[in-house]
C-alpha atoms as a PDB file:
ATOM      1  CA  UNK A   1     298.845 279.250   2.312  1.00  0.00           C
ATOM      2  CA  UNK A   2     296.016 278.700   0.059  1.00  0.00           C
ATOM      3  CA  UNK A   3     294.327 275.016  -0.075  1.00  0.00           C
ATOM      4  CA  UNK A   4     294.987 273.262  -3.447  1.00  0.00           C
ATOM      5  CA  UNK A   5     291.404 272.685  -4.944  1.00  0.00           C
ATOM      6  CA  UNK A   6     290.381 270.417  -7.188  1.00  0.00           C
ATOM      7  CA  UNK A   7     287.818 270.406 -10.156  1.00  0.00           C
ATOM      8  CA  UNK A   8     285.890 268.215  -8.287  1.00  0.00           C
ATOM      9  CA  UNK A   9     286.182 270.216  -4.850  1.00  0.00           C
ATOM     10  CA  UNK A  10     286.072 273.514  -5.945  1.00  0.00           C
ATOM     11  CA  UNK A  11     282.076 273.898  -5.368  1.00  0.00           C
ATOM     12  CA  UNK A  12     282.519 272.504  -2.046  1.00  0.00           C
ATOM     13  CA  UNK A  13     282.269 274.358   1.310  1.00  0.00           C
ATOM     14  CA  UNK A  14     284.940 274.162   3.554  1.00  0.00           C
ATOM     15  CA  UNK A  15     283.004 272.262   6.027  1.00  0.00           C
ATOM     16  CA  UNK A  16     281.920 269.510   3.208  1.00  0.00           C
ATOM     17  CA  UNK A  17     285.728 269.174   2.152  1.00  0.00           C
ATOM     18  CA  UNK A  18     286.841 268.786   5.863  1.00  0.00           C
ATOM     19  CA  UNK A  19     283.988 266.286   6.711  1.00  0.00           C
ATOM     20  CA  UNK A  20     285.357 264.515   3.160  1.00  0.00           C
ATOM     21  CA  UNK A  21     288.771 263.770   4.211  1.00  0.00           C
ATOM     22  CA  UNK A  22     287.525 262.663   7.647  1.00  0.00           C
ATOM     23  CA  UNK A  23     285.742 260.143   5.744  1.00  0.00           C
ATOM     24  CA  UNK A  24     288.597 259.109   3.785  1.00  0.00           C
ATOM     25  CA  UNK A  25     291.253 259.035   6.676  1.00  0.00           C
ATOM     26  CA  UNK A  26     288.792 256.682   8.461  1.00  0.00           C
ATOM     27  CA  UNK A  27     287.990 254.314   5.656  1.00  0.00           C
ATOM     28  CA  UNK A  28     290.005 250.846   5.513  1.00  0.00           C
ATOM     29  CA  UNK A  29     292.023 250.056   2.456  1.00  0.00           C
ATOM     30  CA  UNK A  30     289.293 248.047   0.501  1.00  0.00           C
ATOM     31  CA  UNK A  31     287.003 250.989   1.332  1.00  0.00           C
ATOM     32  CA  UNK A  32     289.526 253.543   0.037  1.00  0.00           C
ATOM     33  CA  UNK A  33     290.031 251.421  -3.106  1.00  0.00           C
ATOM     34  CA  UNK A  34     286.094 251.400  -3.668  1.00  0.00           C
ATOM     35  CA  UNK A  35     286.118 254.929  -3.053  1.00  0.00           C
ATOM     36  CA  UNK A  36     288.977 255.947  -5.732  1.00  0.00           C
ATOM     37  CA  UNK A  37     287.326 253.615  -8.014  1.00  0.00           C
ATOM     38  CA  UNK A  38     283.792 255.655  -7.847  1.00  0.00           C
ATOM     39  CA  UNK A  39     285.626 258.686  -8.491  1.00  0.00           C
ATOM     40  CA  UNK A  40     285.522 260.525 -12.006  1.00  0.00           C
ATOM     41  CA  UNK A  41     289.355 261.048 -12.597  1.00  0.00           C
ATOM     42  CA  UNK A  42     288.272 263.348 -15.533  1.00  0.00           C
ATOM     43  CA  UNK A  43     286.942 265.817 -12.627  1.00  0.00           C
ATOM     44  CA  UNK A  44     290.377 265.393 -10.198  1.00  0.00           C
ATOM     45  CA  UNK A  45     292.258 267.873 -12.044  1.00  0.00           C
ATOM     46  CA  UNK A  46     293.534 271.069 -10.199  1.00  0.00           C
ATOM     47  CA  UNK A  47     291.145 274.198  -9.846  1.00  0.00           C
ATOM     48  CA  UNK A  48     292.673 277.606 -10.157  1.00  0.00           C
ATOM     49  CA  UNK A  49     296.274 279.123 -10.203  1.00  0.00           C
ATOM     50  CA  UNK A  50     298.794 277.010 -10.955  1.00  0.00           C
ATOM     51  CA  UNK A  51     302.291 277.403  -9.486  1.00  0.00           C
ATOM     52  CA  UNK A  52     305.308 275.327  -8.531  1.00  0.00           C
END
């Protein structure tokens, strides 16, 4: 199964999105809130083929 990329991931080795959601599985709530809140939601939006 394919990952699901994101507009904002997309560009992003493999290695750069696995070391990413190490990050964010280690941060603490107000650190994840911070984090959310830096992010662009205008770039979140899905990357590729769409299917459901």
């Amino acid at each position: 199964m394919a990952e699901i990329m994101s507009e904002q991931t997309k560009e992003m080795t493999e290695q750069q999105r696995r070391e990413l959601q190490e990050k964010v599985a280690a941060m603490s709530p107000e650190e994840l809130r911070a984090f959310r809140n830096e992010q662009d939601a205008d770039s979140m939006g899905f990357w590729g083929k769409e299917c459901f």
